[in-house]
PDB file of N, CA and C in Angstrom:
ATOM      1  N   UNK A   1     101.347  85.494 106.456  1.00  0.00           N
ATOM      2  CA  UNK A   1     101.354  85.995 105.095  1.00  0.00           C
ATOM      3  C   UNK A   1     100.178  86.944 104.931  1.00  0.00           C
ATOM      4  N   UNK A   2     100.506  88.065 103.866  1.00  0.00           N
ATOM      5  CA  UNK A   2      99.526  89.007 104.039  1.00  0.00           C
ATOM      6  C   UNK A   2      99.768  89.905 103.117  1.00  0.00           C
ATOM      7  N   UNK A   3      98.665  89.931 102.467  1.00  0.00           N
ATOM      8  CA  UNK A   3      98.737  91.079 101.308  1.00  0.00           C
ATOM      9  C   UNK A   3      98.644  92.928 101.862  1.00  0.00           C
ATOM     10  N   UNK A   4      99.010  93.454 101.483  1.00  0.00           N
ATOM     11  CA  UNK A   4      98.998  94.680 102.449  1.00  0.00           C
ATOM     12  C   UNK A   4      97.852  95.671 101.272  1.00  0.00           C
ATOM     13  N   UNK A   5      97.130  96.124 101.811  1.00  0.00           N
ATOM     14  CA  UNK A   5      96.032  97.549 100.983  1.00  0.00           C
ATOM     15  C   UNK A   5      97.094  97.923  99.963  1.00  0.00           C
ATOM     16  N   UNK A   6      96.594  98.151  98.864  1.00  0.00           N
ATOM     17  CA  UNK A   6      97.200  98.206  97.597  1.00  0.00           C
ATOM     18  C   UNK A   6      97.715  99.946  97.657  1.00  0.00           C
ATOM     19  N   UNK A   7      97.418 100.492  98.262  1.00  0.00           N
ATOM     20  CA  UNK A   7      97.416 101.776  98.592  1.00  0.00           C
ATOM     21  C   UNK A   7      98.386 102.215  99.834  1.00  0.00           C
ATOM     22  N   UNK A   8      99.260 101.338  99.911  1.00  0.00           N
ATOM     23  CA  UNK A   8     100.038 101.378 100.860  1.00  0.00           C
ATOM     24  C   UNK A   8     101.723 100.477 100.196  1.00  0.00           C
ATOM     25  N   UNK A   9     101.627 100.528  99.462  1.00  0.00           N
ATOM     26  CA  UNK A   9     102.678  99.707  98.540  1.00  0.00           C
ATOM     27  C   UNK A   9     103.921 100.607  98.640  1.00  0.00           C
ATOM     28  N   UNK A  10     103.581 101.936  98.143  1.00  0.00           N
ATOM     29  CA  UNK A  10     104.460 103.126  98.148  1.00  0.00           C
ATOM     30  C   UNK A  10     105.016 103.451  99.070  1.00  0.00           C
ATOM     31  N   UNK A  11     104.323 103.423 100.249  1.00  0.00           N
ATOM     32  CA  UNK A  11     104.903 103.886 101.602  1.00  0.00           C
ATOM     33  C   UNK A  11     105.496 102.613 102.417  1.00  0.00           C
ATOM     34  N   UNK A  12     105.270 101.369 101.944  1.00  0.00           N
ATOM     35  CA  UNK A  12     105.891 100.480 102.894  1.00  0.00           C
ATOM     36  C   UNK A  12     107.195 100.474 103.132  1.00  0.00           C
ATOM     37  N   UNK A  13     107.930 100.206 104.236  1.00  0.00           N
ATOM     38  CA  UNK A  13     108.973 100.396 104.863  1.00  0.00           C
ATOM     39  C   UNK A  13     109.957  99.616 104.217  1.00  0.00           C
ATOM     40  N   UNK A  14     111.144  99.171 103.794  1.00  0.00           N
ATOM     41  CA  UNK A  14     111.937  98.300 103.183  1.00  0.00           C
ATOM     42  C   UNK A  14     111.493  96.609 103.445  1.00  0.00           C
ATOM     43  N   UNK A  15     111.608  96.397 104.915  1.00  0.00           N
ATOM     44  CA  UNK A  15     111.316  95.160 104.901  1.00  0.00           C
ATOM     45  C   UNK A  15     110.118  94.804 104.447  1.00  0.00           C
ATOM     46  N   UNK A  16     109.092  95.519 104.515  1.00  0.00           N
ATOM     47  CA  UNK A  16     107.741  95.101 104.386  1.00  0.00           C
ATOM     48  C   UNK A  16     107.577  95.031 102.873  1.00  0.00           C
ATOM     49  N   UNK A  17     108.124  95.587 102.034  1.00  0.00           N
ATOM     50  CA  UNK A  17     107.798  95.759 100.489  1.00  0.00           C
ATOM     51  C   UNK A  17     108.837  94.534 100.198  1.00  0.00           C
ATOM     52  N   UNK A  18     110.283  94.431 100.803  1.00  0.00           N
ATOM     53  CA  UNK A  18     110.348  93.227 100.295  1.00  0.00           C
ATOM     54  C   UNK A  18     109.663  91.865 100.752  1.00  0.00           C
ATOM     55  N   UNK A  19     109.192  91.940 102.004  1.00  0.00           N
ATOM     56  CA  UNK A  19     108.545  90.888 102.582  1.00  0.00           C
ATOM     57  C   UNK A  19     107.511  90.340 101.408  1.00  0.00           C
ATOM     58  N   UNK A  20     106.571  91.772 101.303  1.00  0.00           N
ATOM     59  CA  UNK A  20     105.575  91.629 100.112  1.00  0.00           C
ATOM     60  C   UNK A  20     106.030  90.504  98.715  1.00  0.00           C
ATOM     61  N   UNK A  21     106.873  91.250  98.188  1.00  0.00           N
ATOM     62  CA  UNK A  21     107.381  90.445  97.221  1.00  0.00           C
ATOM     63  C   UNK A  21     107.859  89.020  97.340  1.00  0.00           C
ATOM     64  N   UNK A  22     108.147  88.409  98.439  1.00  0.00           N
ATOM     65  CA  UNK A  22     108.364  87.300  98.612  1.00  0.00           C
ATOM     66  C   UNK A  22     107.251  86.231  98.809  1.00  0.00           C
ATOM     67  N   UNK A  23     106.416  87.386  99.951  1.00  0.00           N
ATOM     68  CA  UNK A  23     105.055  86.326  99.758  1.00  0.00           C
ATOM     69  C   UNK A  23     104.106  86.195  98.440  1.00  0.00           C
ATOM     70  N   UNK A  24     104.252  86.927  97.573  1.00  0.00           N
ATOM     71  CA  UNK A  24     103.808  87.298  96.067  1.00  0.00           C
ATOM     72  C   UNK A  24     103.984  86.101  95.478  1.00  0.00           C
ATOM     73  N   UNK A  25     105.569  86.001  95.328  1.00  0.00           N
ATOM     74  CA  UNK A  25     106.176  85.199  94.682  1.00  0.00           C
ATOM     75  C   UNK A  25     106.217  83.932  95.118  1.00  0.00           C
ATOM     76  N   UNK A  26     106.191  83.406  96.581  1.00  0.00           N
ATOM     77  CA  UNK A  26     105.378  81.981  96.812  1.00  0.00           C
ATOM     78  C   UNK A  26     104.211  81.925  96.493  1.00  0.00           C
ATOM     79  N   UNK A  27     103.277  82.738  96.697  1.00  0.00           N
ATOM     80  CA  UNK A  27     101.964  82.791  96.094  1.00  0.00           C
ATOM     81  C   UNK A  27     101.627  82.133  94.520  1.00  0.00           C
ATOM     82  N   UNK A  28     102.297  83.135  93.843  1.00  0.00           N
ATOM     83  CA  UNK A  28     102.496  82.861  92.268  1.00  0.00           C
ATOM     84  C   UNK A  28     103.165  80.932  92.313  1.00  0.00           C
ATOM     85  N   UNK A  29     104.028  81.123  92.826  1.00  0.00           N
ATOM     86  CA  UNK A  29     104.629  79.642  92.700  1.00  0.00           C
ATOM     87  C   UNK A  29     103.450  78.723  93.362  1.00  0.00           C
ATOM     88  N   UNK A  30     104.409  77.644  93.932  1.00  0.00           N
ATOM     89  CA  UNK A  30     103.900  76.461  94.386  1.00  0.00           C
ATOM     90  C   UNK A  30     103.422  76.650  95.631  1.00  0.00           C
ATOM     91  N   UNK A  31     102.755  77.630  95.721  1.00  0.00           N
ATOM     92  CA  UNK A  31     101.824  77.950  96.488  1.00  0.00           C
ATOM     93  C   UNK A  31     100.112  78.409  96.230  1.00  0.00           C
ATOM     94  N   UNK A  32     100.484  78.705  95.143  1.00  0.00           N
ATOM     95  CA  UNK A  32      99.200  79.109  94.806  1.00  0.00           C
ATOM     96  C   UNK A  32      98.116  77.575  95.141  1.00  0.00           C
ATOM     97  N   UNK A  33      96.962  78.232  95.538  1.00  0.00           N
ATOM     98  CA  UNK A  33      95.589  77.273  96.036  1.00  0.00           C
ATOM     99  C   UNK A  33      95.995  76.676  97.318  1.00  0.00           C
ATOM    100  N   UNK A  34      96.740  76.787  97.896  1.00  0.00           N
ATOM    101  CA  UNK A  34      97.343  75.948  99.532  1.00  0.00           C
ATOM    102  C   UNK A  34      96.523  77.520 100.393  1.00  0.00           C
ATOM    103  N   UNK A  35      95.532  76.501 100.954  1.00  0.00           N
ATOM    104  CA  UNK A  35      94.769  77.790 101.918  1.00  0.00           C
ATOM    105  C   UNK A  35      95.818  78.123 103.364  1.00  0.00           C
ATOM    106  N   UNK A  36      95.290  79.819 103.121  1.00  0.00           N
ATOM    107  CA  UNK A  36      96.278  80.425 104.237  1.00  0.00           C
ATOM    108  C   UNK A  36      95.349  81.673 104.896  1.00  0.00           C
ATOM    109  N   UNK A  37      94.405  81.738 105.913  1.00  0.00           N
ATOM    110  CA  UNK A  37      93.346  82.370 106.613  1.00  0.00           C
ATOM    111  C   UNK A  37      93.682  83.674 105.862  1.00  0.00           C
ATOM    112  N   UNK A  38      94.637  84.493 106.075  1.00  0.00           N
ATOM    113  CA  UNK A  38      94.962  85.681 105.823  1.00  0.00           C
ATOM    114  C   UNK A  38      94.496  86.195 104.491  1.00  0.00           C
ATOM    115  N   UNK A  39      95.015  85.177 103.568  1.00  0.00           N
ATOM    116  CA  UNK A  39      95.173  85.138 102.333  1.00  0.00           C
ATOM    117  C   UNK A  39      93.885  84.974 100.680  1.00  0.00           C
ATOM    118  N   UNK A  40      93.534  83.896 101.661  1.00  0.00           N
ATOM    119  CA  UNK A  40      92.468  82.802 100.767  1.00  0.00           C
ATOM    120  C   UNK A  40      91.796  83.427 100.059  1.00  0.00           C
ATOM    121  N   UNK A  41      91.541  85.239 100.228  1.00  0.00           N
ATOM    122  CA  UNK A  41      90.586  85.685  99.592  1.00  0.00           C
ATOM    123  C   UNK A  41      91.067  85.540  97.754  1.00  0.00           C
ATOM    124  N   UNK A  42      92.790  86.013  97.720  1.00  0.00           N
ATOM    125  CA  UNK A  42      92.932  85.334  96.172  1.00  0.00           C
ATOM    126  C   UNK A  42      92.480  84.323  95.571  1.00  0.00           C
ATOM    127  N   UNK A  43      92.493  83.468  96.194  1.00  0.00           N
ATOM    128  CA  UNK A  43      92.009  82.235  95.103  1.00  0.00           C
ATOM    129  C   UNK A  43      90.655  82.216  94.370  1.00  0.00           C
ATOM    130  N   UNK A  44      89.843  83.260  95.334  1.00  0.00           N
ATOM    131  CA  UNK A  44      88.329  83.243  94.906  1.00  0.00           C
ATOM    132  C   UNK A  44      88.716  83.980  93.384  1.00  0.00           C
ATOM    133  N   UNK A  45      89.583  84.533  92.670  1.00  0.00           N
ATOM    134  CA  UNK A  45      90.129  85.186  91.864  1.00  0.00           C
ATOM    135  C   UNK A  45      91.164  84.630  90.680  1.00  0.00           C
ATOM    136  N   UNK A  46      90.822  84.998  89.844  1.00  0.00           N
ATOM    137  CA  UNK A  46      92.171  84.505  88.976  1.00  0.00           C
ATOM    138  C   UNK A  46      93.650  85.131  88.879  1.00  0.00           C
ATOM    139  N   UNK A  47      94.259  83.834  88.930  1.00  0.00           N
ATOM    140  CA  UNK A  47      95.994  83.909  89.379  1.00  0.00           C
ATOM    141  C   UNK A  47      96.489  85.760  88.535  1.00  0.00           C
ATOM    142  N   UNK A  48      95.594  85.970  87.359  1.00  0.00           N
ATOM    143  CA  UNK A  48      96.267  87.291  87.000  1.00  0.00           C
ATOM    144  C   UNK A  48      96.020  87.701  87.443  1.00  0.00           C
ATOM    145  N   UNK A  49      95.076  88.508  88.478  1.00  0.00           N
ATOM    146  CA  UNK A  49      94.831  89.032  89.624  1.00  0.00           C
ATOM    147  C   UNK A  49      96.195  89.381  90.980  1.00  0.00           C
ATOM    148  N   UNK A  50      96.696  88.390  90.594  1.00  0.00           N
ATOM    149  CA  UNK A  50      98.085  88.324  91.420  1.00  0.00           C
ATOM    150  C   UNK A  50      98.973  88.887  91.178  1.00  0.00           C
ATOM    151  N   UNK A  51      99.040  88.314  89.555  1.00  0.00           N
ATOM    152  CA  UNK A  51     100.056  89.042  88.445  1.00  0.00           C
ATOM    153  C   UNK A  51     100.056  90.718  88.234  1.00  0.00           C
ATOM    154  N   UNK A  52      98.983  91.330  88.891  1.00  0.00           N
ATOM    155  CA  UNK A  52      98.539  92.701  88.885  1.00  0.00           C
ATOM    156  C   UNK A  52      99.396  93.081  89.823  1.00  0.00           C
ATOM    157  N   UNK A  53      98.717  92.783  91.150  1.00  0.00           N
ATOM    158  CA  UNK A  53      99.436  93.143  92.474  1.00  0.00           C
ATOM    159  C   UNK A  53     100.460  93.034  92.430  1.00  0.00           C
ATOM    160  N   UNK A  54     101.392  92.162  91.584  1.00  0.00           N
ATOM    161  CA  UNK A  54     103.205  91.572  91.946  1.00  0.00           C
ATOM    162  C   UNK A  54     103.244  92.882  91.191  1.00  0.00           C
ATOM    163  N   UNK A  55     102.596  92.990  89.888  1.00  0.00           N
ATOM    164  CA  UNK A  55     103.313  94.637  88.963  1.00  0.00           C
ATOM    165  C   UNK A  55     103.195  95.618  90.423  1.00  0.00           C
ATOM    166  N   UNK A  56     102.114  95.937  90.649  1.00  0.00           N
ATOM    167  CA  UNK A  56     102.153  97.162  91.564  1.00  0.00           C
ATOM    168  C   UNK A  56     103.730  96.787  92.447  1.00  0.00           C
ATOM    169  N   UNK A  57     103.744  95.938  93.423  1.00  0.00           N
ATOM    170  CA  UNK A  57     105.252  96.187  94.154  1.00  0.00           C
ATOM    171  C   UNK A  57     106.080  96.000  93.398  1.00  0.00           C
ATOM    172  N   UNK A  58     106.279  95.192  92.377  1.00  0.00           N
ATOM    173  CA  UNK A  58     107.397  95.183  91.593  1.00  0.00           C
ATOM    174  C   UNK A  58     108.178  96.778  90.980  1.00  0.00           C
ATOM    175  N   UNK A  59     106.823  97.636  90.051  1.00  0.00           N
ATOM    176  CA  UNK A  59     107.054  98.984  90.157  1.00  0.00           C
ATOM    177  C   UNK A  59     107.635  99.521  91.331  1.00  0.00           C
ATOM    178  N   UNK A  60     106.738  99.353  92.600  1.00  0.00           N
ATOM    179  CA  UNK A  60     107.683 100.311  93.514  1.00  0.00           C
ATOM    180  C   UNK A  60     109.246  99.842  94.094  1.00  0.00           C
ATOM    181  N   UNK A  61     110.081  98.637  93.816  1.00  0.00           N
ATOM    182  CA  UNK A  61     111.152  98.158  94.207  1.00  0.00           C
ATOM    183  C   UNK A  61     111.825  98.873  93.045  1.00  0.00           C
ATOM    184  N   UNK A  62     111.134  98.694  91.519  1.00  0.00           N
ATOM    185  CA  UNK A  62     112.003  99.047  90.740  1.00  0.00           C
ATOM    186  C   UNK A  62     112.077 100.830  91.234  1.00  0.00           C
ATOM    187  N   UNK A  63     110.962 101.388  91.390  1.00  0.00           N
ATOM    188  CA  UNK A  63     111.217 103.369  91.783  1.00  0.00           C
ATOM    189  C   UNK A  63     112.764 103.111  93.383  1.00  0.00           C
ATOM    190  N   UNK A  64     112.605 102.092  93.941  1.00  0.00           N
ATOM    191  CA  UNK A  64     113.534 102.517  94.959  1.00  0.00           C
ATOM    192  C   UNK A  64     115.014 101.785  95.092  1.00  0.00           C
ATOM    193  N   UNK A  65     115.075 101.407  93.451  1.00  0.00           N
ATOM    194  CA  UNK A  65     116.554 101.109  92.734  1.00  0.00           C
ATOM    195  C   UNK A  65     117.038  99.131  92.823  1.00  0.00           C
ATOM    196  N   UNK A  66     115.651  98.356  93.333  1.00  0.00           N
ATOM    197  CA  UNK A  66     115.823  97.382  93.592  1.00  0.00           C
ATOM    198  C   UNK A  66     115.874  96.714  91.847  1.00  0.00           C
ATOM    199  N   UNK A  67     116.381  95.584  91.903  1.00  0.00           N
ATOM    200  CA  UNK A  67     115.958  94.832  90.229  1.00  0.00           C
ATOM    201  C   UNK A  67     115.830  93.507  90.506  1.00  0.00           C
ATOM    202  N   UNK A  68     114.561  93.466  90.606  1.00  0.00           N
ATOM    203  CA  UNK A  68     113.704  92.458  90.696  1.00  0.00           C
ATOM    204  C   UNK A  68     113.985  91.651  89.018  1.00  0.00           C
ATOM    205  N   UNK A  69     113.542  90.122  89.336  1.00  0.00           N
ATOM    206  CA  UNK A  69     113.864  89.308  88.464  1.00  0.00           C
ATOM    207  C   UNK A  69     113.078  89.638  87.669  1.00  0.00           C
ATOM    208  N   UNK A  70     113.297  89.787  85.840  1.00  0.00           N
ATOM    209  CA  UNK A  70     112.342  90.545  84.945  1.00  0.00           C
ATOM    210  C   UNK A  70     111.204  89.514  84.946  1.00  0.00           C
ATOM    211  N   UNK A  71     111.464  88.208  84.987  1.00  0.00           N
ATOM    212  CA  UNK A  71     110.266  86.637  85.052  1.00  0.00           C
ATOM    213  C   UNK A  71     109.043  87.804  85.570  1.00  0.00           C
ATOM    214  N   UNK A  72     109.398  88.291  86.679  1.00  0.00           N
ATOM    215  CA  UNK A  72     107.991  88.375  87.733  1.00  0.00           C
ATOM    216  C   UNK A  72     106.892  89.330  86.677  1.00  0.00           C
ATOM    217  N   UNK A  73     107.408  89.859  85.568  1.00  0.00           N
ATOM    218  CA  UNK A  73     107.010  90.525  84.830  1.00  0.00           C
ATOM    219  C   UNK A  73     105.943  90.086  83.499  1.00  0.00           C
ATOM    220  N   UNK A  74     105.941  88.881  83.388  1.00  0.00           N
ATOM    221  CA  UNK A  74     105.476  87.814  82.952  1.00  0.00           C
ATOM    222  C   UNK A  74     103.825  87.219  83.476  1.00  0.00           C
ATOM    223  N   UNK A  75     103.132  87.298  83.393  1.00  0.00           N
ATOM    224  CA  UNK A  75     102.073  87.065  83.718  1.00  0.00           C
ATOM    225  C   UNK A  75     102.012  85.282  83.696  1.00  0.00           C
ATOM    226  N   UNK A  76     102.467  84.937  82.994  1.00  0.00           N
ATOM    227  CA  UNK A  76     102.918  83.305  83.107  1.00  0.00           C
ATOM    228  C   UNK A  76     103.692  83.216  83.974  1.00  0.00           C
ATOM    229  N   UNK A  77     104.697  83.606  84.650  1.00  0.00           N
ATOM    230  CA  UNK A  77     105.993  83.278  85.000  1.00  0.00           C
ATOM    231  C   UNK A  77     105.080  82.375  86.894  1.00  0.00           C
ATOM    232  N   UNK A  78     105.703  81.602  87.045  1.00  0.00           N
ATOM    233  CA  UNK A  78     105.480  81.269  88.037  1.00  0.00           C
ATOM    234  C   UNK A  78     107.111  80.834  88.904  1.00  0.00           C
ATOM    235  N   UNK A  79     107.591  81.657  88.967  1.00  0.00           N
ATOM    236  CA  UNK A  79     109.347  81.210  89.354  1.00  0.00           C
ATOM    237  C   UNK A  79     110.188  80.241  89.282  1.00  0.00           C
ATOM    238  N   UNK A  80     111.003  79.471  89.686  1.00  0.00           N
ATOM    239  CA  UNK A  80     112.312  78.924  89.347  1.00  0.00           C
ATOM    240  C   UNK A  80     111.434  77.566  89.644  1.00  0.00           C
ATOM    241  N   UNK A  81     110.737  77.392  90.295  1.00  0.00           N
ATOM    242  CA  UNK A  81     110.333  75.786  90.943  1.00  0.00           C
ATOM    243  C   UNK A  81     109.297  75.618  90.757  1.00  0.00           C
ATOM    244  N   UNK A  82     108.577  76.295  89.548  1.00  0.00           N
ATOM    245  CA  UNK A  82     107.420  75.670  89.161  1.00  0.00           C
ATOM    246  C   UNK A  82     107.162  76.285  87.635  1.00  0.00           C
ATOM    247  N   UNK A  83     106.224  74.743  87.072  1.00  0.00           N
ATOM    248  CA  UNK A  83     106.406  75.400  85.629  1.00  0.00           C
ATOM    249  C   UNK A  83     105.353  76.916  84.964  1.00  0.00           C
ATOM    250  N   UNK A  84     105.906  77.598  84.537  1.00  0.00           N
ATOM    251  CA  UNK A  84     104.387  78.430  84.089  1.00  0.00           C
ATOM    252  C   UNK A  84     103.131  78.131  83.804  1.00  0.00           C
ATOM    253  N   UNK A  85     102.130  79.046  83.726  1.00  0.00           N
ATOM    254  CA  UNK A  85     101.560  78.456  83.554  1.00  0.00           C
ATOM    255  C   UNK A  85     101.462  79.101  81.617  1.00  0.00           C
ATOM    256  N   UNK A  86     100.449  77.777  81.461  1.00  0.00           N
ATOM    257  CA  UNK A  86     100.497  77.812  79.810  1.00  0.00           C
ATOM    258  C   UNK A  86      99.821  78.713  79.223  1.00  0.00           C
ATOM    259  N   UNK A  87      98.761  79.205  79.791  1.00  0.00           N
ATOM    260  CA  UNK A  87      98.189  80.622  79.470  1.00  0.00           C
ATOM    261  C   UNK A  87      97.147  81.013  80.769  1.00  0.00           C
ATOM    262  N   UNK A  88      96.854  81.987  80.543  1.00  0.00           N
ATOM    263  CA  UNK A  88      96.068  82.800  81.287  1.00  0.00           C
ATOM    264  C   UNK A  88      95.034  83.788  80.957  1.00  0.00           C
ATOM    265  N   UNK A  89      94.095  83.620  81.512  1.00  0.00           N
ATOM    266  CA  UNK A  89      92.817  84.455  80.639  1.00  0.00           C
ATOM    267  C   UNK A  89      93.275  85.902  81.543  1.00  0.00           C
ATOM    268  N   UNK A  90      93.228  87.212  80.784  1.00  0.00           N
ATOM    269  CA  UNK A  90      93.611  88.222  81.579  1.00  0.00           C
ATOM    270  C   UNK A  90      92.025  89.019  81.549  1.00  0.00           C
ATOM    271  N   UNK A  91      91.951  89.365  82.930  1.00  0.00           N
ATOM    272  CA  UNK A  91      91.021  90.387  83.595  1.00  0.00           C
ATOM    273  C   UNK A  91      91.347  91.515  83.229  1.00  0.00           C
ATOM    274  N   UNK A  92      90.529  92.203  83.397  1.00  0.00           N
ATOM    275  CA  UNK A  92      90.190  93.675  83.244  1.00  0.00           C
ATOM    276  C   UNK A  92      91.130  94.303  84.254  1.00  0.00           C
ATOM    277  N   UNK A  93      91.725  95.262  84.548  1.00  0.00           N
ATOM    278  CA  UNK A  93      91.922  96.373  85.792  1.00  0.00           C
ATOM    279  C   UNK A  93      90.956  96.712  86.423  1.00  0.00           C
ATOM    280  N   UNK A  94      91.544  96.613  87.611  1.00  0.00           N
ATOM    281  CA  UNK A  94      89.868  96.982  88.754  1.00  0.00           C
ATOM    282  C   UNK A  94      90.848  98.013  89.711  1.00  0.00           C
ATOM    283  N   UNK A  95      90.079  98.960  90.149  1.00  0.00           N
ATOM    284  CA  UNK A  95      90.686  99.310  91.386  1.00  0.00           C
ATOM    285  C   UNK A  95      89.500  99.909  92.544  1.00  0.00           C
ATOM    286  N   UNK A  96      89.860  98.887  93.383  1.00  0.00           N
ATOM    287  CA  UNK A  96      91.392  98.225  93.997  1.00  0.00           C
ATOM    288  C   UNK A  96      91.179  96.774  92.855  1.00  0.00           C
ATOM    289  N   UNK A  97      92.891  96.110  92.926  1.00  0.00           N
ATOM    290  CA  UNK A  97      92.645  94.826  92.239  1.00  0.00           C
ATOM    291  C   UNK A  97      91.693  94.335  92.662  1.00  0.00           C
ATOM    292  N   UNK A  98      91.922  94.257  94.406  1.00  0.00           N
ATOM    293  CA  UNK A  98      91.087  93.173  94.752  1.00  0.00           C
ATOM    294  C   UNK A  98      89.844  94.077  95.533  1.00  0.00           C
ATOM    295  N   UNK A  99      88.755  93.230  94.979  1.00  0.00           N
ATOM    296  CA  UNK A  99      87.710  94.029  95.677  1.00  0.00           C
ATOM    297  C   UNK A  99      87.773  94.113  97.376  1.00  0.00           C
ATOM    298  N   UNK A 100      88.607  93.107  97.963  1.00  0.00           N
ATOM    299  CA  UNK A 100      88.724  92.958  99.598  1.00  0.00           C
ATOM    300  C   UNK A 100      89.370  94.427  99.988  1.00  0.00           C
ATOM    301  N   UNK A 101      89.989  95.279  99.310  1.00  0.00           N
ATOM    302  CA  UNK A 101      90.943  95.497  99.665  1.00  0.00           C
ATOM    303  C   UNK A 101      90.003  97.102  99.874  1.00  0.00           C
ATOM    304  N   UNK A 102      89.347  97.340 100.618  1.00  0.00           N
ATOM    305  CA  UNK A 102      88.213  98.402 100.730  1.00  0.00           C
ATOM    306  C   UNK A 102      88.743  99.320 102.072  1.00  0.00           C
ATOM    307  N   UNK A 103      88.493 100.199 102.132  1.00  0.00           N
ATOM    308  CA  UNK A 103      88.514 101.108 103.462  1.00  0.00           C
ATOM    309  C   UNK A 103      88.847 100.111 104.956  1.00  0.00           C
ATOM    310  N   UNK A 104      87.674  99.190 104.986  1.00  0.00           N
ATOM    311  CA  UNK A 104      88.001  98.404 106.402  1.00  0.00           C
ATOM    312  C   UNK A 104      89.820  97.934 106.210  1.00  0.00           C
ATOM    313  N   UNK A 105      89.853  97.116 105.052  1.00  0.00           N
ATOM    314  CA  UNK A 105      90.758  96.274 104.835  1.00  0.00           C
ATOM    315  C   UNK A 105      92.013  97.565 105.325  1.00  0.00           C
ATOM    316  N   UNK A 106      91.925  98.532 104.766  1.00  0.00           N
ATOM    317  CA  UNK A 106      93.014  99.298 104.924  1.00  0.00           C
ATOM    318  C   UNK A 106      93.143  99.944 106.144  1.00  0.00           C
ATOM    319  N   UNK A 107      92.449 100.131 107.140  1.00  0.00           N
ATOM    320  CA  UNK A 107      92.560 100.201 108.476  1.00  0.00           C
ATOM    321  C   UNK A 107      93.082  99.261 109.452  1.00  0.00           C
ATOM    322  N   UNK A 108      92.732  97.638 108.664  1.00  0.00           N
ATOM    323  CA  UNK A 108      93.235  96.443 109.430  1.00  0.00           C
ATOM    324  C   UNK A 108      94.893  96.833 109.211  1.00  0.00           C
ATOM    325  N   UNK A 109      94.924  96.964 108.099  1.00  0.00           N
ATOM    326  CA  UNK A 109      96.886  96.980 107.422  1.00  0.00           C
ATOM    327  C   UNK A 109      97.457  98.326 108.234  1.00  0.00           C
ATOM    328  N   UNK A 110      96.747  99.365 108.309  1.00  0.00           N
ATOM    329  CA  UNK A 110      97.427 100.123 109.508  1.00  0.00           C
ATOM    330  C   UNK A 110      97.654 100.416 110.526  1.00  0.00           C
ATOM    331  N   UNK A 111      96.764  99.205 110.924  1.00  0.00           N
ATOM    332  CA  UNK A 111      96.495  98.888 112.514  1.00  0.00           C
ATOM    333  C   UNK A 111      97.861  98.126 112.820  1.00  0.00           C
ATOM    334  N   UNK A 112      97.807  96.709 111.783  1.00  0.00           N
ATOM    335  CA  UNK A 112      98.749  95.968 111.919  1.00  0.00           C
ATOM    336  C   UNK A 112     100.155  96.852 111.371  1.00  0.00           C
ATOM    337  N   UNK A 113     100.392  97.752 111.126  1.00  0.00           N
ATOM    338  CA  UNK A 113     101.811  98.430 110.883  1.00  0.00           C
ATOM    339  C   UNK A 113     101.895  98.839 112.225  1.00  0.00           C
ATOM    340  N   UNK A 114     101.072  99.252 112.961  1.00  0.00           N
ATOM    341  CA  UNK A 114     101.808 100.575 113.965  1.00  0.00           C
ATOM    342  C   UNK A 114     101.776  99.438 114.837  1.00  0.00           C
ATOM    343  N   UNK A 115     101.304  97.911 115.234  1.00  0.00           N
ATOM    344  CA  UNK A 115     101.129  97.075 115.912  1.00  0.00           C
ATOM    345  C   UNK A 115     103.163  96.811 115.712  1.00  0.00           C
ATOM    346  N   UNK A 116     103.673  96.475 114.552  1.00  0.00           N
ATOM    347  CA  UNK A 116     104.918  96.230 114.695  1.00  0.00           C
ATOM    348  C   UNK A 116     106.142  97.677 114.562  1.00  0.00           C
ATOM    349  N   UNK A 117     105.489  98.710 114.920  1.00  0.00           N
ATOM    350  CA  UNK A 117     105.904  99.666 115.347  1.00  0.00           C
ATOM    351  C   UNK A 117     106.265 100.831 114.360  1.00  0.00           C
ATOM    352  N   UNK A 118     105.415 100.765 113.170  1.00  0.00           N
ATOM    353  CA  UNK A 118     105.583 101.089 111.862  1.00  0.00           C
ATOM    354  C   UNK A 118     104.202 102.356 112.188  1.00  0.00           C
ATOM    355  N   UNK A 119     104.296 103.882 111.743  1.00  0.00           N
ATOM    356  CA  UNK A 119     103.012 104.647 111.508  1.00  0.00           C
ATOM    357  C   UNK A 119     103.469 105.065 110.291  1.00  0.00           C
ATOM    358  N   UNK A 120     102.284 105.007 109.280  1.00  0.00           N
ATOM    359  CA  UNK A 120     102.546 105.576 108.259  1.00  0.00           C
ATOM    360  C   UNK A 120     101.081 106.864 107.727  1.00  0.00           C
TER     361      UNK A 120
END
């Protein structure tokens, strides 16, 4: 599991943007706080923080004719198998959301694209 440089959302390849969205969306669900090496840096963060990033791919599925479930749109929504949550203190916009997500970070994510045979 793996969040990809926020700056690379646009250009990801079909599978990978939906991949994205799936790991998003376990994330958001009944996943959220279950440590995952790749990952863990979210939790140091609040869950709207997440809710940011799901908008960013969510936007780009909706630009490439996909229709994503409107829930994910929801800053509460935590999907079909878990309950929302009851509120949420919302953060500011940062960019990048996540502060990890810096120059190095984005060299790791294009390293690992052309690693599964992807150059972008």
């Amino acid at each position: 599991m793996r969040l990809w440089h926020q700056a690379l959302i646009s250009k990801l390849p079909r599978q990978q943007l939906l991949g994205q969205h799936r790991e998003i969306a376990a994330l958001r669900g009944n996943g959220w706080g279950r440590r995952h090496a790749t990952v863990d840096y979210v939790f140091r963060h609040s869950p709207f923080k997440l809710f940011q990033f799901h908008r960013l791919v969510l936007n780009e599925m909706v630009r490439r004719g996909y229709q994503p479930n409107k829930c994910w749109y929801n800053p509460l929504c935590r999907g079909q198998h878990c309950p929302p949550y009851k509120q949420l203190a919302e953060e500011r916009e940062t960019d990048p959301i996540y502060p990890e997500h810096d120059d190095a970070y984005l060299q790791e994510c294009l390293a690992n694209l052309r690693q599964k045979g992807i150059d972008l």
